[in-house]
N, C-alpha and C. Protein backbone atom coordinates (compact mmCIF):
# COMPACT_ATOMS: atom_id res chain seq x y z
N UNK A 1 13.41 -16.33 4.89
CA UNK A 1 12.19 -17.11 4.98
C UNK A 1 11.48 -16.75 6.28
N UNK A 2 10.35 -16.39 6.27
CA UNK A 2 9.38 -16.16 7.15
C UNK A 2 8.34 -17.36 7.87
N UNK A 3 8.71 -17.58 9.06
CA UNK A 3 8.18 -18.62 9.89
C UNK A 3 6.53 -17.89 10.28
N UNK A 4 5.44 -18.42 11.41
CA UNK A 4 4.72 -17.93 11.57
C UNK A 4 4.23 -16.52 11.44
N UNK A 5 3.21 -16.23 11.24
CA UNK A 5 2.98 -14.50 10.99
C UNK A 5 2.79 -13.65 12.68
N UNK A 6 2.97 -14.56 13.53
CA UNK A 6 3.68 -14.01 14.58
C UNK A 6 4.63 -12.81 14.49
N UNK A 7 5.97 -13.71 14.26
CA UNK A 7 6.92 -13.26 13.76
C UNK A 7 7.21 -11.91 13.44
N UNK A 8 6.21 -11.46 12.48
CA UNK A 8 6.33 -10.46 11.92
C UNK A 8 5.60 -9.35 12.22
N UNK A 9 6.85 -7.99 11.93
CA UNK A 9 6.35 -6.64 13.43
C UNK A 9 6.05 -5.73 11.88
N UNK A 10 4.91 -5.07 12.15
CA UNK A 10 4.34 -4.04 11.11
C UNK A 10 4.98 -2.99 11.81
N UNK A 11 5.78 -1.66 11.33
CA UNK A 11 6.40 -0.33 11.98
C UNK A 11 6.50 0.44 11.39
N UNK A 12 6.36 1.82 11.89
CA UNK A 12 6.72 2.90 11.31
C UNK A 12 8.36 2.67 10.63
N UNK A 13 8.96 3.71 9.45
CA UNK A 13 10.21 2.88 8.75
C UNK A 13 10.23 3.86 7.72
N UNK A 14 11.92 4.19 7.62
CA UNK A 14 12.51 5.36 7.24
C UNK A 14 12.60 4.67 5.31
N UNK A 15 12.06 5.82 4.54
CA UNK A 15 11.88 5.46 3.38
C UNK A 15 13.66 5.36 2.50
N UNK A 16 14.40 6.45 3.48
CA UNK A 16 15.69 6.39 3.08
C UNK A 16 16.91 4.75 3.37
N UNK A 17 15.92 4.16 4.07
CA UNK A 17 16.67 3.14 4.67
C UNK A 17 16.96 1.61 3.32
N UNK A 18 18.13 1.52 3.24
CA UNK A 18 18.81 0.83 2.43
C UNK A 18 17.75 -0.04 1.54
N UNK A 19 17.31 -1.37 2.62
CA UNK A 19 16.39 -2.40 2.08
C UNK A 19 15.26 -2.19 1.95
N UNK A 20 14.72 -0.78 2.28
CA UNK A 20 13.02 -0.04 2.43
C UNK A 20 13.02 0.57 0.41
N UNK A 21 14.40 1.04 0.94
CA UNK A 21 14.23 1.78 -0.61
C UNK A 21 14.40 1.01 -1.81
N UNK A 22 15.57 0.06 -1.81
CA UNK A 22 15.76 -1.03 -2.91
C UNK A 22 14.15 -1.87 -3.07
N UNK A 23 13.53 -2.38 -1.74
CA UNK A 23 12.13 -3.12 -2.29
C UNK A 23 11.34 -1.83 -3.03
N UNK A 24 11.43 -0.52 -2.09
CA UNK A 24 10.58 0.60 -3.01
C UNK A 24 10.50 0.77 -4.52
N UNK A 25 12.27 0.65 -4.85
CA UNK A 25 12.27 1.09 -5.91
C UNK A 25 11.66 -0.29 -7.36
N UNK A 26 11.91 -1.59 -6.30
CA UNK A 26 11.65 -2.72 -7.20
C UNK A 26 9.85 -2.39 -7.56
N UNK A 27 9.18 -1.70 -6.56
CA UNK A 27 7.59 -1.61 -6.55
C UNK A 27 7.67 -0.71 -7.92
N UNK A 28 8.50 0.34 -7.64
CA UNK A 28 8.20 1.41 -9.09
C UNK A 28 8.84 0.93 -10.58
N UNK A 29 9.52 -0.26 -10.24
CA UNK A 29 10.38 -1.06 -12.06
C UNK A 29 8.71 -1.43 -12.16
N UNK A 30 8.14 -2.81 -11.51
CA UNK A 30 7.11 -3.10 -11.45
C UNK A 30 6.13 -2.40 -12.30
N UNK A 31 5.80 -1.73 -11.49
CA UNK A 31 4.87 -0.59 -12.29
C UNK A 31 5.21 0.38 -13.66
N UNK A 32 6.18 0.75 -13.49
CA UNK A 32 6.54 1.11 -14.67
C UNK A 32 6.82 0.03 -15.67
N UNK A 33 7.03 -1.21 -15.41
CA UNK A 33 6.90 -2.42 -16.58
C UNK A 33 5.54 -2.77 -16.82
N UNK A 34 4.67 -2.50 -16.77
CA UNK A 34 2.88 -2.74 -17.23
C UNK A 34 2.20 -1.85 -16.94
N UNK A 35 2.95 -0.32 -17.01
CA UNK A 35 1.85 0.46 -17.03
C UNK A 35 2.78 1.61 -18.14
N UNK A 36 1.54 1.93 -18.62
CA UNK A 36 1.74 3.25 -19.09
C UNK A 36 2.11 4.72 -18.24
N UNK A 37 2.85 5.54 -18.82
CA UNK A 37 4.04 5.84 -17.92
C UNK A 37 3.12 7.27 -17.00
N UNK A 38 2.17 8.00 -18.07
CA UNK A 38 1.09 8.58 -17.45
C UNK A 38 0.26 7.68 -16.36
N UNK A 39 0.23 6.29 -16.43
CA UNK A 39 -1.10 5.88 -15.31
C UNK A 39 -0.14 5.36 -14.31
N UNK A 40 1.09 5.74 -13.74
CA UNK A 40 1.59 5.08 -13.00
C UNK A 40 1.47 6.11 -12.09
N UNK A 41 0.97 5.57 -10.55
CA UNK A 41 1.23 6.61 -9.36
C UNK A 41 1.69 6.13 -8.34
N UNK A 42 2.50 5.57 -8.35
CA UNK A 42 3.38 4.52 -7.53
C UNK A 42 4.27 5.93 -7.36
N UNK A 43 4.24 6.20 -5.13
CA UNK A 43 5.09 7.47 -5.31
C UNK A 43 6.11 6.55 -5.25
N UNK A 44 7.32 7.98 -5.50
CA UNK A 44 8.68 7.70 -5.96
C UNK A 44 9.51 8.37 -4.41
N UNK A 45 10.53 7.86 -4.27
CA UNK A 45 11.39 8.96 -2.92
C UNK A 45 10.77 10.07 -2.41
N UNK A 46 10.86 11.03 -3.55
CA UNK A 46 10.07 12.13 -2.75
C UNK A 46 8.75 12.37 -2.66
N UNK A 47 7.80 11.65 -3.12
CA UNK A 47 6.22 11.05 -2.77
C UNK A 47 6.63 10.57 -0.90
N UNK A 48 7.13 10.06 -1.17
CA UNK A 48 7.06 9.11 0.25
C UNK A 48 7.67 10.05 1.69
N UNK A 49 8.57 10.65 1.00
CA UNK A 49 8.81 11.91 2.09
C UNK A 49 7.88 13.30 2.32
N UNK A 50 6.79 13.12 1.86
CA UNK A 50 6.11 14.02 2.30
C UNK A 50 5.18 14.13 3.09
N UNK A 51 5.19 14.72 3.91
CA UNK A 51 5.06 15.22 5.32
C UNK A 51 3.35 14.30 6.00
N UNK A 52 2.68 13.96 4.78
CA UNK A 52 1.19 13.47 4.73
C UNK A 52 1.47 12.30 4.54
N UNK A 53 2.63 11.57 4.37
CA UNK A 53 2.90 10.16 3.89
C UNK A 53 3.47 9.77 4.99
N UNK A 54 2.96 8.23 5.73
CA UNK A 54 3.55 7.41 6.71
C UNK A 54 4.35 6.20 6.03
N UNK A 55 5.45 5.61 6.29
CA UNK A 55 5.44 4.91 5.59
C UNK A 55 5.64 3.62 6.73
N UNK A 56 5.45 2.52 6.17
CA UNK A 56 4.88 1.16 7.42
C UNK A 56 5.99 0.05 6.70
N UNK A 57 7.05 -0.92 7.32
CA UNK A 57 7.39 -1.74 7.16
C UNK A 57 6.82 -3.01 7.82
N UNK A 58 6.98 -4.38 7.20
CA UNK A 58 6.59 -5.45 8.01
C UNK A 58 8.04 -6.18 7.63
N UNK A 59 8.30 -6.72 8.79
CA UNK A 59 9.73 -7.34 8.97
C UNK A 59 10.03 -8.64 10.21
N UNK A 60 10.47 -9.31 9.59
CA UNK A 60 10.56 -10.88 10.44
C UNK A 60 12.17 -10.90 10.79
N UNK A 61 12.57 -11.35 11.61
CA UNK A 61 13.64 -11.48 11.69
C UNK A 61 14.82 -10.96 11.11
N UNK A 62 14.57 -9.85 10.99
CA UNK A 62 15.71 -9.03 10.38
C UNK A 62 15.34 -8.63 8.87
N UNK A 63 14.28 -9.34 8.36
CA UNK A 63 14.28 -9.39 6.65
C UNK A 63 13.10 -8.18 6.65
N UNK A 64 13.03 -7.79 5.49
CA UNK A 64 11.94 -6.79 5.08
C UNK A 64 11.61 -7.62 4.02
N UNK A 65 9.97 -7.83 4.60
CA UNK A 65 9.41 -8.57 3.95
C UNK A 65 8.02 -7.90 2.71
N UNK A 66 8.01 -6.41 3.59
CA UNK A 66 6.53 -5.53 2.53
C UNK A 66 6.22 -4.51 3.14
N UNK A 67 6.11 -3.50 2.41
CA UNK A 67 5.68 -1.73 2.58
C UNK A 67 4.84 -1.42 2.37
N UNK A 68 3.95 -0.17 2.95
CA UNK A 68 3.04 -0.08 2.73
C UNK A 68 2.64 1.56 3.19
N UNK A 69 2.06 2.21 3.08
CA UNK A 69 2.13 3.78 3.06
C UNK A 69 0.32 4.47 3.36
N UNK A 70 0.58 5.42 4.31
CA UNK A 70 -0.97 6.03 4.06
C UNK A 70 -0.56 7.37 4.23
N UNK A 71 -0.65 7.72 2.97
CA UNK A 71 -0.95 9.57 3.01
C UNK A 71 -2.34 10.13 3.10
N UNK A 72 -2.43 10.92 4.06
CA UNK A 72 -3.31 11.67 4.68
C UNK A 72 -4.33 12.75 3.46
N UNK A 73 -5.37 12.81 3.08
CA UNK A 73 -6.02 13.33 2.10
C UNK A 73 -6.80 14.36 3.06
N UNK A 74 -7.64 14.57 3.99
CA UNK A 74 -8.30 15.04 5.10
C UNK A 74 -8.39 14.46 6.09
N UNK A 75 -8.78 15.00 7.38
CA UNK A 75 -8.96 14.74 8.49
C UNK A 75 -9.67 12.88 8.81
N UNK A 76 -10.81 13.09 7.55
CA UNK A 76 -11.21 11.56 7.78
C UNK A 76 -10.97 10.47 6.92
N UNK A 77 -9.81 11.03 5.45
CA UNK A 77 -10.08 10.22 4.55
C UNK A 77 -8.01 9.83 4.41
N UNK A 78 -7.80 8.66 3.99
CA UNK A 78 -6.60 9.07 3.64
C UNK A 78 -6.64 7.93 2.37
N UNK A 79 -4.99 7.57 1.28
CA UNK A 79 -5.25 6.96 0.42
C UNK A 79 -4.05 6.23 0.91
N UNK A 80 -4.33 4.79 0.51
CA UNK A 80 -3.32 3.54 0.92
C UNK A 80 -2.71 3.73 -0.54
N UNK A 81 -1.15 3.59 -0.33
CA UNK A 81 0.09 3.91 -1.17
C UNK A 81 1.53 2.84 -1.06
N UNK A 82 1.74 2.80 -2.45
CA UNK A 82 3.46 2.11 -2.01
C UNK A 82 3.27 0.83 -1.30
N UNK A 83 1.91 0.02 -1.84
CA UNK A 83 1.71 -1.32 -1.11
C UNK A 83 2.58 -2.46 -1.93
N UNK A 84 3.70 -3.13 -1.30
CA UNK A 84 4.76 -4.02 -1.98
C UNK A 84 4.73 -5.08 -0.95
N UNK A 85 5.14 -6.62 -1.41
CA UNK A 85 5.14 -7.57 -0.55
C UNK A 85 6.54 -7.74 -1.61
N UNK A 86 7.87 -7.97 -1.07
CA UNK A 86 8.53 -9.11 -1.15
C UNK A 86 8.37 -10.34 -2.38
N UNK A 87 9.17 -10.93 -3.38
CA UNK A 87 8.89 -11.59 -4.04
C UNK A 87 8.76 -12.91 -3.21
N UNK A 88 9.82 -12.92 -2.22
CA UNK A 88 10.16 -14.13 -1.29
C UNK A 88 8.90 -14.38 -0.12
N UNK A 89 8.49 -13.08 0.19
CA UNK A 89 7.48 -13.63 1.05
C UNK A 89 5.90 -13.34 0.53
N UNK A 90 5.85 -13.76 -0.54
CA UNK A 90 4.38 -14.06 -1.16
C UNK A 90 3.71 -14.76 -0.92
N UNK A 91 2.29 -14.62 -0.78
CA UNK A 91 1.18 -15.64 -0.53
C UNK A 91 1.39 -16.33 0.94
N UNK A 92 2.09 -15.66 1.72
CA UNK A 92 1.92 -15.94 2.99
C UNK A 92 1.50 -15.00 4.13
N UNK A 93 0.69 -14.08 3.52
CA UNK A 93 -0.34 -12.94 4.54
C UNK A 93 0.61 -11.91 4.49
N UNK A 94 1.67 -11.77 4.32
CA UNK A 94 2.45 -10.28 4.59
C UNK A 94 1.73 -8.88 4.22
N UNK A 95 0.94 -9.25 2.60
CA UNK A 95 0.11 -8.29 2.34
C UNK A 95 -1.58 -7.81 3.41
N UNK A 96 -1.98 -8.91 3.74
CA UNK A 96 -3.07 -8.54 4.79
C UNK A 96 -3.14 -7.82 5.99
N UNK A 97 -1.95 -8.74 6.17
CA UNK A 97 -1.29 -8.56 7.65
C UNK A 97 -0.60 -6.46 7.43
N UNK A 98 -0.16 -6.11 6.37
CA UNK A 98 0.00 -4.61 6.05
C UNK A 98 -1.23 -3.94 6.00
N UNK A 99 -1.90 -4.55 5.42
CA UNK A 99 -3.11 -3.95 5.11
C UNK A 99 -4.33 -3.70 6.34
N UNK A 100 -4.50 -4.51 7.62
CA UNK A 100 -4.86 -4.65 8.65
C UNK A 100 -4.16 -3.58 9.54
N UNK A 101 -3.15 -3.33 9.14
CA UNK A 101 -2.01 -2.27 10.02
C UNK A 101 -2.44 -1.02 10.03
N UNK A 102 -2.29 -1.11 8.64
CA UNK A 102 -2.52 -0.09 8.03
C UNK A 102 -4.43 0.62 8.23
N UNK A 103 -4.94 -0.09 8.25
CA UNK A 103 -6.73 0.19 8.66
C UNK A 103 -6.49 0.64 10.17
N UNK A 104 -5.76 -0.44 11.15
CA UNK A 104 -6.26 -0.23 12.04
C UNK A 104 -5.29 1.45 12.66
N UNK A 105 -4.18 1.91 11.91
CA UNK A 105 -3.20 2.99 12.06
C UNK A 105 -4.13 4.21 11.81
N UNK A 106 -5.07 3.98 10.29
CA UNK A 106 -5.79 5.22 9.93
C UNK A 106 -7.11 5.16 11.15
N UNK A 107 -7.70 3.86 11.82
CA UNK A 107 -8.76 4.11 12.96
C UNK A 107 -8.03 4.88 13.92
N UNK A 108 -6.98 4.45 14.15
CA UNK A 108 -6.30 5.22 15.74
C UNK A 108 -6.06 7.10 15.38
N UNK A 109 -6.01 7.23 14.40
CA UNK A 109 -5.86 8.49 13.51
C UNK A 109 -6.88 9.15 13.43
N UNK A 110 -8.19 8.84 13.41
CA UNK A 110 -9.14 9.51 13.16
C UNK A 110 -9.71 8.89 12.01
N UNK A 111 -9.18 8.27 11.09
CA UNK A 111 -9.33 8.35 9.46
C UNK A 111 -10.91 7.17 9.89
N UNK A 112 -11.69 8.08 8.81
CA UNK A 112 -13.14 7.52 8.67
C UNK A 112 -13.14 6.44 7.47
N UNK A 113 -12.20 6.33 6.30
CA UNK A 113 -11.90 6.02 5.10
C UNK A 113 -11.08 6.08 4.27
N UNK A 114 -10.58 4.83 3.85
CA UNK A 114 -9.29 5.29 2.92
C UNK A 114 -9.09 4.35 1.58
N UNK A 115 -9.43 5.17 0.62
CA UNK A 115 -9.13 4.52 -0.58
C UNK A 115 -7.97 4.32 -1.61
N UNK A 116 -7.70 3.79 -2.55
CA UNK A 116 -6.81 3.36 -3.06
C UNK A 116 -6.71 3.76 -4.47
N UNK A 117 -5.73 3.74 -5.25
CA UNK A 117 -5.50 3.49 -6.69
C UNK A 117 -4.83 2.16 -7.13
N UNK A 118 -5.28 1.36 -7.88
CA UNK A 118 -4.18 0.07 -7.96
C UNK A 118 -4.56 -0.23 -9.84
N UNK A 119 -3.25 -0.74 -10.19
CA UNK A 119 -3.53 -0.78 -12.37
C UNK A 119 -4.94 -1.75 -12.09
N UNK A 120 -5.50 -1.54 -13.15
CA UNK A 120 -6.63 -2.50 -13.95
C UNK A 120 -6.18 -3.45 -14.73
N UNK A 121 -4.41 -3.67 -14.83
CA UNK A 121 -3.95 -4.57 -15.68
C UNK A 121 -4.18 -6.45 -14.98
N UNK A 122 -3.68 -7.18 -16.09
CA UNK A 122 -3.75 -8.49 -15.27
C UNK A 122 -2.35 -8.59 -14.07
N UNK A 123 -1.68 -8.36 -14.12
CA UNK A 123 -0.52 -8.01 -13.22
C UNK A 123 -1.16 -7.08 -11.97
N UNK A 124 -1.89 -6.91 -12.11
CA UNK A 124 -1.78 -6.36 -10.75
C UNK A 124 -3.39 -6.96 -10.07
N UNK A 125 -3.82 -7.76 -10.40
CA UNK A 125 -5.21 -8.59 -10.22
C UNK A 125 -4.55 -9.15 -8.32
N UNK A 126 -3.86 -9.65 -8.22
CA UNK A 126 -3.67 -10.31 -6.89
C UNK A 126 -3.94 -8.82 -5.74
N UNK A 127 -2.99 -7.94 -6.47
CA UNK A 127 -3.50 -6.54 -5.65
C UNK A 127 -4.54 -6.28 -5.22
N UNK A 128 -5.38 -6.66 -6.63
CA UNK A 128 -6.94 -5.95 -6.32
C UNK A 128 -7.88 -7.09 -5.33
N UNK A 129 -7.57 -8.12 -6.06
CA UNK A 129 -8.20 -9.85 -5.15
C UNK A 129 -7.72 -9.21 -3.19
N UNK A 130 -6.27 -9.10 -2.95
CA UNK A 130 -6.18 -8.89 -2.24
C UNK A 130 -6.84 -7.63 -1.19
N UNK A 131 -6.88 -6.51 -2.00
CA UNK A 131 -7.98 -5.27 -1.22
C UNK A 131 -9.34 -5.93 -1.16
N UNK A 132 -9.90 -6.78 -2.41
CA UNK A 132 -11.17 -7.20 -2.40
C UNK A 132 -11.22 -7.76 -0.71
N UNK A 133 -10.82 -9.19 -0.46
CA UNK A 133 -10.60 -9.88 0.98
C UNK A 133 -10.56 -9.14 2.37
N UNK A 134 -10.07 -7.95 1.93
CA UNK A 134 -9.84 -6.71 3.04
C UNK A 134 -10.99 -6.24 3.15
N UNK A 135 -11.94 -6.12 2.47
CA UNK A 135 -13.20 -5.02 2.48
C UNK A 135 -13.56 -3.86 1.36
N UNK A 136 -12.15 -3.75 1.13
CA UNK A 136 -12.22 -2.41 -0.02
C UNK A 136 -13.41 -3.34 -1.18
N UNK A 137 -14.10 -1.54 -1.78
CA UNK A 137 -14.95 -1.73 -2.81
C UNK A 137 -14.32 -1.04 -3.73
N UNK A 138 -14.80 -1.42 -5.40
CA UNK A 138 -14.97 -0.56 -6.20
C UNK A 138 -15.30 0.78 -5.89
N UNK A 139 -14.90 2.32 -6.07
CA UNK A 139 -15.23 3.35 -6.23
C UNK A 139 -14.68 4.61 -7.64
N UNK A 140 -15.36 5.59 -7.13
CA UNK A 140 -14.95 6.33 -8.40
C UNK A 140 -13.53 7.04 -7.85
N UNK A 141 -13.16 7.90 -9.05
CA UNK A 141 -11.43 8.35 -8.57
C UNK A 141 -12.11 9.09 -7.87
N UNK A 142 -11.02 9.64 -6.78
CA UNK A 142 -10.98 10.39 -5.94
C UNK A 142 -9.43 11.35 -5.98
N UNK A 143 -9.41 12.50 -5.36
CA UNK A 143 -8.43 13.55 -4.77
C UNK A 143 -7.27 13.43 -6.17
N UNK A 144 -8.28 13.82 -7.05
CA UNK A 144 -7.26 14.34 -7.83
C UNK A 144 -7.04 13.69 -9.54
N UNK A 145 -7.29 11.99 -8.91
CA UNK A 145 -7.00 10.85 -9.70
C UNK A 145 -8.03 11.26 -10.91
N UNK A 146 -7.51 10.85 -12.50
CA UNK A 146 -8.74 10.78 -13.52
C UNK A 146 -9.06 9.56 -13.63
N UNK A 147 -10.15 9.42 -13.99
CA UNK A 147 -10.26 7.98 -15.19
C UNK A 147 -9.99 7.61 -16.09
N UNK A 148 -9.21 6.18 -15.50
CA UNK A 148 -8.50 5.62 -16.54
C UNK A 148 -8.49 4.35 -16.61
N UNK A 149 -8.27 3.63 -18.36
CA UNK A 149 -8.54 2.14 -18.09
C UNK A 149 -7.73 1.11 -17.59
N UNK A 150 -6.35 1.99 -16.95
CA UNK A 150 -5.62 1.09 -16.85
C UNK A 150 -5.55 1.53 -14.54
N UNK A 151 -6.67 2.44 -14.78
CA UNK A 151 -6.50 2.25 -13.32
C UNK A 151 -8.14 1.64 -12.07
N UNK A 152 -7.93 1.36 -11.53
CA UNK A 152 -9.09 0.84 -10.54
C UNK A 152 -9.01 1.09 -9.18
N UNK A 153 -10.12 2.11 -8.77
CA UNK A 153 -10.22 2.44 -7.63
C UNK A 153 -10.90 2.02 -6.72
N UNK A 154 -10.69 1.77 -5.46
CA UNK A 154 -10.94 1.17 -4.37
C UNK A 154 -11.34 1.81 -2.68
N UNK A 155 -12.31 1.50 -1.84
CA UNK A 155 -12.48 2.35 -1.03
C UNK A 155 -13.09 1.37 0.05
N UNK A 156 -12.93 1.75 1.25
CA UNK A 156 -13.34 1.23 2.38
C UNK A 156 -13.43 2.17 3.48
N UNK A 157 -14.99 1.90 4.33
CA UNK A 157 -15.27 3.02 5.76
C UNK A 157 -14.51 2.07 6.28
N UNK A 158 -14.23 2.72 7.89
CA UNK A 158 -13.86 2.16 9.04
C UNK A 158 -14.72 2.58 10.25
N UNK A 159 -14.90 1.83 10.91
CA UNK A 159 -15.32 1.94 11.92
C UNK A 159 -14.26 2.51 12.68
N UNK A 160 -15.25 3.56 13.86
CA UNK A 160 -13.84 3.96 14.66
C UNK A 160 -13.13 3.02 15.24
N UNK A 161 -12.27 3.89 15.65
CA UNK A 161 -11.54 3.14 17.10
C UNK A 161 -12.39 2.38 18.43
């Protein structure tokens, strides 16, 4: 249980690490339970180990509470990845509080912009509510992604540093 959002330290965090990977892998059952198996891009282990991928823990007192990832697309753009909160610590900012980390990690970086992929299903609506609150907009796919109805893309500038 997570007391104030004090508490809790956003960090760089090894994807191989026991409780990083078990919540990881709960993000990819997730997804692979309401999505079609083509629209899922939830990376997997070796997504997350690659060399363009950061990966970010937030953790309170010992617990891992939510992950969160930015792989690098160009110099100014990157795409937010592998965003998971905890079943236990829901609806108590863990996701913002990643997501704020995560903006302000790609400003210190250079990154001008970084958009997202998240399902278009009803299951994943808090996701999108949640980027909405952040700033992210609707956009078209980007770096690679097609169109699809089960996916919804998302984008936000940053101001520099």
């Amino acid at each position: 249980m997570i007391g104030a959002m004090d508490d809790v330290v956003v960090a760089i965090d090894d994807p191989l690490a026991a409780d990083v990977r078990a919540l990881l892998e709960h993000h990819l059952d997730f997804c692979r339970g309401c999505t079609r198996p083509e629209d899922v891009h939830a990376l997997d282990l070796d997504g997350l180990l690659d060399p363009a991928v950061v990966l970010f823990s937030a953790c309170a007192n010992g617990e891992l509470l939510g992950v969160g990832a930015l792989k690098t697309i160009d110099d100014e753009h990157a795409e937010l990845k592998s965003m998971h909160t905890a079943e236990t610590a829901r609806g108590r900012g863990v996701g913002m509080r990643m997501v704020a980390h995560l903006a302000d990690e790609a400003r210190r970086r250079g990154i001008r912009r970084i958009s997202l992929e998240t399902g278009a299903q009803a299951e994943f609506a808090p996701a999108r509510a949640l980027y909405a609150r952040a700033g992210f907009e609707p956009c078209e796919a980007f770096e690679g992604y097609v169109p699809s109805d089960a996916s919804t893309f998302m984008t936000i500038r940053l101001d520099p540093a």
